[in-house]
C-alpha atoms as a PDB file:
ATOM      1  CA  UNK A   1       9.096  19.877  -0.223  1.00  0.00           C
ATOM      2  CA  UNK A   2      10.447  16.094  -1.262  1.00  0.00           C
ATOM      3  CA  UNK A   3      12.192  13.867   0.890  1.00  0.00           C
ATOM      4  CA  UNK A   4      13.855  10.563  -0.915  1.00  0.00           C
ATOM      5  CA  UNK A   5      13.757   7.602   1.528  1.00  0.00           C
ATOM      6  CA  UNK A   6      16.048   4.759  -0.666  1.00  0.00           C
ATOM      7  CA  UNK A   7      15.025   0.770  -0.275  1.00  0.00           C
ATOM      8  CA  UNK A   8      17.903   0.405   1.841  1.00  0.00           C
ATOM      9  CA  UNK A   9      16.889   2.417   4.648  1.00  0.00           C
ATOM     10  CA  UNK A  10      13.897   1.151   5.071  1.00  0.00           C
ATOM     11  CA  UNK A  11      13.802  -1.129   8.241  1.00  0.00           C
ATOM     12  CA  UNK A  12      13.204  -5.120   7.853  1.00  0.00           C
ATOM     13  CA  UNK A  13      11.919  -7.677  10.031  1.00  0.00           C
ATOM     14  CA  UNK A  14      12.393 -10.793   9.649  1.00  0.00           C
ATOM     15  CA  UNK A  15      10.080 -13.888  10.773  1.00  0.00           C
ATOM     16  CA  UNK A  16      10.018 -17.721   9.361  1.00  0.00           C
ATOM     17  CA  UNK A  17       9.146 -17.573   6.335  1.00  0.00           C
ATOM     18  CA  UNK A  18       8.997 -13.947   6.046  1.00  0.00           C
ATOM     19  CA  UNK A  19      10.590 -10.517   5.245  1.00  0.00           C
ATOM     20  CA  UNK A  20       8.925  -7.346   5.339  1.00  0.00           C
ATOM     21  CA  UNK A  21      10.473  -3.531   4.970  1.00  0.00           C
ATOM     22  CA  UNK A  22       8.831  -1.305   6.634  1.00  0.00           C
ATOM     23  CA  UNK A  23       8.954   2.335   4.944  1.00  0.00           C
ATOM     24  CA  UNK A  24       8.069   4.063   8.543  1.00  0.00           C
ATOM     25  CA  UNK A  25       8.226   2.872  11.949  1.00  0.00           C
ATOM     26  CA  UNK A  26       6.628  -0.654  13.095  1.00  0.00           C
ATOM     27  CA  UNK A  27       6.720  -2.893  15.898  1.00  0.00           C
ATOM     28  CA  UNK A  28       9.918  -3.070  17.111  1.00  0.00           C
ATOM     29  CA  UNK A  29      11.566  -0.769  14.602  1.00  0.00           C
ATOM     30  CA  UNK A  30      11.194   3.210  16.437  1.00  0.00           C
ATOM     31  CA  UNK A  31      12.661   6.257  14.869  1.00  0.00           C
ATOM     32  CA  UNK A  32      10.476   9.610  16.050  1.00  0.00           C
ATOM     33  CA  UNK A  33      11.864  11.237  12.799  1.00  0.00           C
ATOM     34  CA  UNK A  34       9.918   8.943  10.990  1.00  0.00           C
ATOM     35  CA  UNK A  35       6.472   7.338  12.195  1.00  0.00           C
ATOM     36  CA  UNK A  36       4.451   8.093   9.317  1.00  0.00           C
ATOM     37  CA  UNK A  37       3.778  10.288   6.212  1.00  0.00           C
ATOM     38  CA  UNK A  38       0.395  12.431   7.263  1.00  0.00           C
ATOM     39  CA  UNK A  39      -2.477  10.091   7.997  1.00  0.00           C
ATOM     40  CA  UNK A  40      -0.491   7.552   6.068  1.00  0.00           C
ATOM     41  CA  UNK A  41       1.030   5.254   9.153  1.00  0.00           C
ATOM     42  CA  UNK A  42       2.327   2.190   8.064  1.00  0.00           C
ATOM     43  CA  UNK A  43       3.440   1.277   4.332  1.00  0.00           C
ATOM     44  CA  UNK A  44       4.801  -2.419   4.330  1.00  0.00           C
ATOM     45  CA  UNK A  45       6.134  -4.342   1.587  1.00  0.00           C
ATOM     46  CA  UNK A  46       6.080  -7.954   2.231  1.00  0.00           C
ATOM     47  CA  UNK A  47       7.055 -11.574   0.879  1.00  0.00           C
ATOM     48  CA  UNK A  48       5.705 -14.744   2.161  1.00  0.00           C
ATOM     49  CA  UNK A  49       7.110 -18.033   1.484  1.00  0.00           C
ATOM     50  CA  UNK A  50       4.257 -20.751   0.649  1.00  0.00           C
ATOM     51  CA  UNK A  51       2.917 -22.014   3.540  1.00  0.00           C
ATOM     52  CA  UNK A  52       3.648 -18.866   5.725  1.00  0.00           C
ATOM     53  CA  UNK A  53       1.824 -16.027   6.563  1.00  0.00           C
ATOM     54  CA  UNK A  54       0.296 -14.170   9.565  1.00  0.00           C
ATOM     55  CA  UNK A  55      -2.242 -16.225  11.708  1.00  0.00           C
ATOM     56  CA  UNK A  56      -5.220 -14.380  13.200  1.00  0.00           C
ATOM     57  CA  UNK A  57      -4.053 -11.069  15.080  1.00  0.00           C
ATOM     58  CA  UNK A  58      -6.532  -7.821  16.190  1.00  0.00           C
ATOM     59  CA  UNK A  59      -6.431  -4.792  14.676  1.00  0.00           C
ATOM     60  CA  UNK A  60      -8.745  -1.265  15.513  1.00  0.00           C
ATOM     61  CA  UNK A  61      -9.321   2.231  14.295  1.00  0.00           C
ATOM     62  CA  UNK A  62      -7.336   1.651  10.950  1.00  0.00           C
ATOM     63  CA  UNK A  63      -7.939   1.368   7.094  1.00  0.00           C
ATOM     64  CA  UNK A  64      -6.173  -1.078   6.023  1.00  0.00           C
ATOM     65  CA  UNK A  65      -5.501  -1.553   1.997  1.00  0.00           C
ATOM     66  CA  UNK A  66      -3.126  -4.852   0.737  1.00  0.00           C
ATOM     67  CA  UNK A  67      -2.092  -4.599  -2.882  1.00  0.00           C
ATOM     68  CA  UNK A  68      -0.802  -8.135  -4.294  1.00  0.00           C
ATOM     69  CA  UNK A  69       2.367  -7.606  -6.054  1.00  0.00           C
ATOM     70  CA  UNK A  70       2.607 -11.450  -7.429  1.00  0.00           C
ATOM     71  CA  UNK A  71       1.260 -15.158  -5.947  1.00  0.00           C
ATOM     72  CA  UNK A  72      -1.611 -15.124  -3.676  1.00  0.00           C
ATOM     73  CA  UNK A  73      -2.859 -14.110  -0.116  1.00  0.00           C
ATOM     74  CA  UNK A  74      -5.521 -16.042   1.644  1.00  0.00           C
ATOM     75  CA  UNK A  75      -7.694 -13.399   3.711  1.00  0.00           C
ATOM     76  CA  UNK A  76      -9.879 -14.862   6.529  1.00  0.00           C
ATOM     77  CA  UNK A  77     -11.299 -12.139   9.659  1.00  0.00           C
ATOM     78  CA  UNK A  78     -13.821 -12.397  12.462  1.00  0.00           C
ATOM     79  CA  UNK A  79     -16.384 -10.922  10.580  1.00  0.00           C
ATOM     80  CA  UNK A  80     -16.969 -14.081   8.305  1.00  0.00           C
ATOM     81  CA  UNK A  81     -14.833 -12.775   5.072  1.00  0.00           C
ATOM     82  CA  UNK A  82     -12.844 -15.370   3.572  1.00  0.00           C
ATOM     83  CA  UNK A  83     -11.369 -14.391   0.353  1.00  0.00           C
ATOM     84  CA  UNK A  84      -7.958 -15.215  -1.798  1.00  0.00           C
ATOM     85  CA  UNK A  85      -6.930 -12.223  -3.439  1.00  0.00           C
ATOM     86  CA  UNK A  86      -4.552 -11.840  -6.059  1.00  0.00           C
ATOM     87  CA  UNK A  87      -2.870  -9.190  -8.732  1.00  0.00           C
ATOM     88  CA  UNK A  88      -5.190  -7.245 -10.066  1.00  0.00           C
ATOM     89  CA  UNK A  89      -7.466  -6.787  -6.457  1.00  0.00           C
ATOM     90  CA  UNK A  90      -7.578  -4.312  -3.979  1.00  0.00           C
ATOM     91  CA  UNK A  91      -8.713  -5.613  -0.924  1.00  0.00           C
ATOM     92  CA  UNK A  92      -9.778  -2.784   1.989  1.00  0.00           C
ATOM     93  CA  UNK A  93     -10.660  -3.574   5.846  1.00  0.00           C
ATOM     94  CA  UNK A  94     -11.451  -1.207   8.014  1.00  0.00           C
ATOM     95  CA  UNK A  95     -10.648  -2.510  12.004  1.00  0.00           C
ATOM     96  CA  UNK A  96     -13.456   0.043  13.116  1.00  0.00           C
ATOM     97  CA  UNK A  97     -14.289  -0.932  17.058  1.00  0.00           C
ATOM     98  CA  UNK A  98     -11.967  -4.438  16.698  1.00  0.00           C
ATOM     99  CA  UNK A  99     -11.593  -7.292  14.084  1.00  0.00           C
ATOM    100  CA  UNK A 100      -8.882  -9.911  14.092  1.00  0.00           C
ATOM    101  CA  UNK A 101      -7.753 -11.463  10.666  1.00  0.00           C
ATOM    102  CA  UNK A 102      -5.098 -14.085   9.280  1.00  0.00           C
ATOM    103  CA  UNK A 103      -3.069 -13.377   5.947  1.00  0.00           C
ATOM    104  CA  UNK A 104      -1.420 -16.092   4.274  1.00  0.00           C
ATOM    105  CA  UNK A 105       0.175 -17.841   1.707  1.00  0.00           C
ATOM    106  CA  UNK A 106      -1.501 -21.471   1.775  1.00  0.00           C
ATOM    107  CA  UNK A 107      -4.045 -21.387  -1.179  1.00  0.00           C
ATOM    108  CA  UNK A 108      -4.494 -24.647  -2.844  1.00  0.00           C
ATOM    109  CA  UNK A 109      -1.305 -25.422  -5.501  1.00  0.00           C
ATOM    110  CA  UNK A 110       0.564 -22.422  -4.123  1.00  0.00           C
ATOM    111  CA  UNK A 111       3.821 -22.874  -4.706  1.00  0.00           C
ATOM    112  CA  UNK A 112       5.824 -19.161  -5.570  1.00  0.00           C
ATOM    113  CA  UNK A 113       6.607 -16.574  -2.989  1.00  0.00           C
ATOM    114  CA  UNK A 114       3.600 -14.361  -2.379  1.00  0.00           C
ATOM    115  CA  UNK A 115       5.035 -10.388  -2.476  1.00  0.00           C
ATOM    116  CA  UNK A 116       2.059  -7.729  -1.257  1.00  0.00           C
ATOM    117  CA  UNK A 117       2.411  -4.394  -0.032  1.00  0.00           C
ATOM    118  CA  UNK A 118      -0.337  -3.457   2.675  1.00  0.00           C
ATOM    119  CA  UNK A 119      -1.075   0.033   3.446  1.00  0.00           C
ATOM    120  CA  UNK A 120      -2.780   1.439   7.003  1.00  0.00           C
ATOM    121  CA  UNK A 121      -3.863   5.595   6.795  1.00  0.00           C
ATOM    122  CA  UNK A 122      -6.032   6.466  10.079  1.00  0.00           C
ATOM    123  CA  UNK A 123      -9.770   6.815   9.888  1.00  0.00           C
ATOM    124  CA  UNK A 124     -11.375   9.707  10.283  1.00  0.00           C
ATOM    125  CA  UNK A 125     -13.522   8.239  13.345  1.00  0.00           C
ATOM    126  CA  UNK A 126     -12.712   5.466  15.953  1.00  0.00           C
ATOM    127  CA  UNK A 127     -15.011   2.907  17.056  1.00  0.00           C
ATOM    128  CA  UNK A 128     -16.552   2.168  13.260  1.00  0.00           C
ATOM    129  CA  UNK A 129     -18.485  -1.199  12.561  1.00  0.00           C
ATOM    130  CA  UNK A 130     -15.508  -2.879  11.386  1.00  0.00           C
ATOM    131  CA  UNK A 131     -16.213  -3.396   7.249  1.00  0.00           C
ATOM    132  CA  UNK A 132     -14.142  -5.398   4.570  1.00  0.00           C
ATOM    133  CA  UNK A 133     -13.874  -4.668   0.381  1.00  0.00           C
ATOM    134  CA  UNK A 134     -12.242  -6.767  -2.346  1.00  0.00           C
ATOM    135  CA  UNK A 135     -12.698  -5.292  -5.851  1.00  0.00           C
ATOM    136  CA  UNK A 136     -10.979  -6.097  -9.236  1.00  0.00           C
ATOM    137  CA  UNK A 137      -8.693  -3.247 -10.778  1.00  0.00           C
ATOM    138  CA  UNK A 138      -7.551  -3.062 -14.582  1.00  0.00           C
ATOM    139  CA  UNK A 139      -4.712  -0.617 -14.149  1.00  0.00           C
ATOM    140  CA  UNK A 140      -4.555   2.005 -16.972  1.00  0.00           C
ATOM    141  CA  UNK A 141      -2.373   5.150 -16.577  1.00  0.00           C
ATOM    142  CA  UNK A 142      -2.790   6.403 -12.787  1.00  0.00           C
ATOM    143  CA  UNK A 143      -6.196   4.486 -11.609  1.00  0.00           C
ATOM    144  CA  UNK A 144      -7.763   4.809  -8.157  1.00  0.00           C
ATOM    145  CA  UNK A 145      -7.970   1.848  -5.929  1.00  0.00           C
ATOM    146  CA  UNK A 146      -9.238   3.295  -2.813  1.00  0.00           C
ATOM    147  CA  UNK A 147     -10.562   6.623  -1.867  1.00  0.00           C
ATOM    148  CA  UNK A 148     -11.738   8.855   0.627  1.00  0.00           C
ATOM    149  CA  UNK A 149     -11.849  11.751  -1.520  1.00  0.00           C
ATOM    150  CA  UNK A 150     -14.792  13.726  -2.555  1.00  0.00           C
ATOM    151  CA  UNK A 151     -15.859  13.162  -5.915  1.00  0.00           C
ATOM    152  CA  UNK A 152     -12.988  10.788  -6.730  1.00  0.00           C
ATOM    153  CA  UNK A 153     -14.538   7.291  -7.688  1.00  0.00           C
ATOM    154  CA  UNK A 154     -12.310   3.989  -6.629  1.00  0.00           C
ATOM    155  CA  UNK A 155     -12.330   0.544  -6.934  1.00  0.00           C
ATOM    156  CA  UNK A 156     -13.126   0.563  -3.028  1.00  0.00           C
ATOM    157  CA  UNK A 157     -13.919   3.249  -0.319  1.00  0.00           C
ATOM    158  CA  UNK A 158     -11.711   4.243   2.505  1.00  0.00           C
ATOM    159  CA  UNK A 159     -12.989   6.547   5.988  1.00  0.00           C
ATOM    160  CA  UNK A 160     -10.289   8.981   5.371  1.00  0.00           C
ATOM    161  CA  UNK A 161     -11.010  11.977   4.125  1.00  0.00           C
ATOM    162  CA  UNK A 162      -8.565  13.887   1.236  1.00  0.00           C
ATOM    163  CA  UNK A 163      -6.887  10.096   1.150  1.00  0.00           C
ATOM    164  CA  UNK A 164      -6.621   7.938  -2.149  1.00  0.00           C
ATOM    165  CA  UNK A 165      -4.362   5.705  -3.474  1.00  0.00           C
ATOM    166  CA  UNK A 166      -3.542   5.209  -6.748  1.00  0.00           C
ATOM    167  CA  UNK A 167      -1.281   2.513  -8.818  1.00  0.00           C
ATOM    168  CA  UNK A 168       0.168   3.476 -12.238  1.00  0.00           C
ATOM    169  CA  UNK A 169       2.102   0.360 -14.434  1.00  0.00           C
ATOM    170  CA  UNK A 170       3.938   1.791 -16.983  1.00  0.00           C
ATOM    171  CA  UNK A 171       5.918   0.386 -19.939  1.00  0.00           C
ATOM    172  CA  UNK A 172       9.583   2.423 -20.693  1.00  0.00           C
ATOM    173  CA  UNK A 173       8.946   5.839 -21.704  1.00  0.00           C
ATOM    174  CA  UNK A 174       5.589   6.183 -20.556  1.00  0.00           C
ATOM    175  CA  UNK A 175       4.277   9.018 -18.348  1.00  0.00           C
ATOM    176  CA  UNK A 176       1.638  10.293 -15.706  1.00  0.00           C
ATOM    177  CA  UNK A 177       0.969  13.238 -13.770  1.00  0.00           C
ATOM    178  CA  UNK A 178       0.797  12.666 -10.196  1.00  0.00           C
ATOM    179  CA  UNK A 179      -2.301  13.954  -8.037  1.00  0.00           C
ATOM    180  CA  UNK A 180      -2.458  17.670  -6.739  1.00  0.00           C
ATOM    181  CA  UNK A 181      -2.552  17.409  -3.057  1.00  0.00           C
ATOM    182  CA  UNK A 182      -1.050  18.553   0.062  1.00  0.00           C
ATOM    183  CA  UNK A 183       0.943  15.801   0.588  1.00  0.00           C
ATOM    184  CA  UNK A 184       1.815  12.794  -1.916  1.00  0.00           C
ATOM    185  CA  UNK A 185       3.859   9.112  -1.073  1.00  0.00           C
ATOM    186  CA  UNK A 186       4.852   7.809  -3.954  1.00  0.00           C
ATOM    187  CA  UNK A 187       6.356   4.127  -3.920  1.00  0.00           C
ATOM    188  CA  UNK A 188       8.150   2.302  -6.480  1.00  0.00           C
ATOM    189  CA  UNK A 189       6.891  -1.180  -6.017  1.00  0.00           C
ATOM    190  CA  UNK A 190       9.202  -2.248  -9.269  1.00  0.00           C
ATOM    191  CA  UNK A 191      10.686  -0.935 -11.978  1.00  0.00           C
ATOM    192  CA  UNK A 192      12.358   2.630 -11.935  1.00  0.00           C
ATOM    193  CA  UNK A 193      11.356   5.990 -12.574  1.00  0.00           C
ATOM    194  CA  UNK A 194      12.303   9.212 -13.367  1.00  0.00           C
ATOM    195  CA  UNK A 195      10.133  11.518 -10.730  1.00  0.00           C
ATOM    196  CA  UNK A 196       9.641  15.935 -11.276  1.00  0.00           C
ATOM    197  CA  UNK A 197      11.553  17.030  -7.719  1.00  0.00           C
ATOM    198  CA  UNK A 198      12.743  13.777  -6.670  1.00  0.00           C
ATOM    199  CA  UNK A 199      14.971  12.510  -9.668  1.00  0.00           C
ATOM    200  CA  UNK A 200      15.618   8.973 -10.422  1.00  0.00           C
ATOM    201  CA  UNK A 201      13.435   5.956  -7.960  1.00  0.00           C
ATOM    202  CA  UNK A 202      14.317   2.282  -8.229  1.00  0.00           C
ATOM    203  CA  UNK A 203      12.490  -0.481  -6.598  1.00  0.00           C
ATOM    204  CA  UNK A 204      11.387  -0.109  -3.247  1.00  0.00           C
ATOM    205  CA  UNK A 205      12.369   3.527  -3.427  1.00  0.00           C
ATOM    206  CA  UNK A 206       9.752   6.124  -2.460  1.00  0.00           C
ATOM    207  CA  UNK A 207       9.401   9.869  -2.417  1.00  0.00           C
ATOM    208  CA  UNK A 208       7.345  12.167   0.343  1.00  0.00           C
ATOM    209  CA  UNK A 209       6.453  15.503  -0.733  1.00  0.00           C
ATOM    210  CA  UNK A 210       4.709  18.069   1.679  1.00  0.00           C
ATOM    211  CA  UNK A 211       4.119  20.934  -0.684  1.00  0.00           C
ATOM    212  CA  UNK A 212       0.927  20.489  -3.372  1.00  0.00           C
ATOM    213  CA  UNK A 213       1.777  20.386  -7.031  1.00  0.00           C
ATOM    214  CA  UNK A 214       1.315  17.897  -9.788  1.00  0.00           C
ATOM    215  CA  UNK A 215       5.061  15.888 -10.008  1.00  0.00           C
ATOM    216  CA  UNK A 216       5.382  14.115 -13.480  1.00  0.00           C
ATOM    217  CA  UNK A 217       6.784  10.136 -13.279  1.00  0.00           C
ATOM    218  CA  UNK A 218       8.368   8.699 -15.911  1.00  0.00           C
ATOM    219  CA  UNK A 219       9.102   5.457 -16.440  1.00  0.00           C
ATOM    220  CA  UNK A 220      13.102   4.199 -17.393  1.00  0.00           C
ATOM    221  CA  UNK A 221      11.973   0.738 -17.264  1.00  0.00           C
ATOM    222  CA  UNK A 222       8.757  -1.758 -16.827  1.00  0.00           C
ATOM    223  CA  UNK A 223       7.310   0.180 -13.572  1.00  0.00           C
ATOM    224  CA  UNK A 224       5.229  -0.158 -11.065  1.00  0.00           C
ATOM    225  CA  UNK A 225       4.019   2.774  -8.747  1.00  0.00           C
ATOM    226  CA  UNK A 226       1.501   3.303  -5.807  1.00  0.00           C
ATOM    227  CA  UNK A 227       0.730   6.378  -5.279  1.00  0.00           C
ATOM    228  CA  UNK A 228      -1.126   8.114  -2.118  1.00  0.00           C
ATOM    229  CA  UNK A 229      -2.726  11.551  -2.189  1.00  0.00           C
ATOM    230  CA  UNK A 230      -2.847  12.672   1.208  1.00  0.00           C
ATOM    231  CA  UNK A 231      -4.636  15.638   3.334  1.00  0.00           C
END
């Protein structure tokens, strides 16, 4: 029903400039045991040194959700979107039929590590007009950032059915009840947490559960946590 992947499992890469963990298989990391949580397929957590980043690469047939931890990340894609987004902003592109973007950390004054974790579940479609979303969030208790759920309101829309993802920030002590669905990822991005069936998370911990039911998390510290809901 739970399985408890730890930070330090989690494969890295390393580039110039920057680090990313990977919590399921990517690029040249391969392990058929684990290439993805349901329609949830990659779930990166990266830090870019100012002046770094990803230049302009192609992606298709994905939904792709970034979540800015701290610092800034300069969005630019073939469809004409230029945007820097920050804490606090969900942004959501969806490849559809092809789109190539950049990602980096080079907005005007920056001068701190940029940290974001980016998120890619599988459409329910290929070959969609490729679209793009940036929307502002005020976190409070377990809020919606992007959904493909009927009836479930976000900050932005995915093209995955039964998906959402949620974030919850929660001060020592404090509590939420985690979505009822088939299948739930739940990542500490920081912090630590106390989670129903899965016991104690730190950072960069995460917990995959295959059975529905409605988990409580509680936080042990200043916490973080992004949850998916997942078909």
């Amino acid at each position: 029903m739970v399985d408890v992947r730890r930070a330090g499992s989690r494969f890295t890469t390393e580039a110039p400039g920057i680090t990313t963990r990977h919590s399921f298989s990517f690029g040249q990391h391969y392990d058929p045991a684990n290439v993805g949580h349901a329609v949830l397929v990659a779930h990166n957590d990266d830090r870019v040194a100012p002046g770094s980043g990803y230049d302009l690469h192609p992606h298709a047939d994905l939904e792709i959700v970034t979540w800015v931890l701290s610092g800034s990340l300069v969005h630019q894609d073939s469809q004409g979107h230029a945007d820097v987004v920050g804490p606090g902003q969900v942004q959501r592109l969806s490849a559809g039929s092809g789109v190539r973007h950049s990602e980096r950390n080079d907005a005007p004054g920056a001068d701190e590590p940029t940290r974001f974790v980016q998120m890619w579940v599988l459409p329910d479609e290929p070959g969609m007009r490729p679209s793009y979303d940036l929307a502002a969030v005020g976190p409070d208790g377990l809020t919606p950032l992007a959904s493909g759920v009927a009836g479930l309101d976000a900050a932005v829309r995915i093209h995955t059915a039964g998906a959402a993802l949620h974030v919850a920030r929660l001060d020592p002590g404090g509590s939420v009840v985690l979505p009822d669905a088939p299948r739930l990822h739940v990542f500490v991005a920081r912090g630590a947490a106390d989670l129903e069936g899965a016991g104690r998370l730190d950072e960069g911990d995460a917990a995959r559960f295959t059975a529905e039911g409605s988990p409580r998390l509680a936080a042990v510290a200043p916490t973080e946590v992004l949850v998916w809901q997942l078909p």
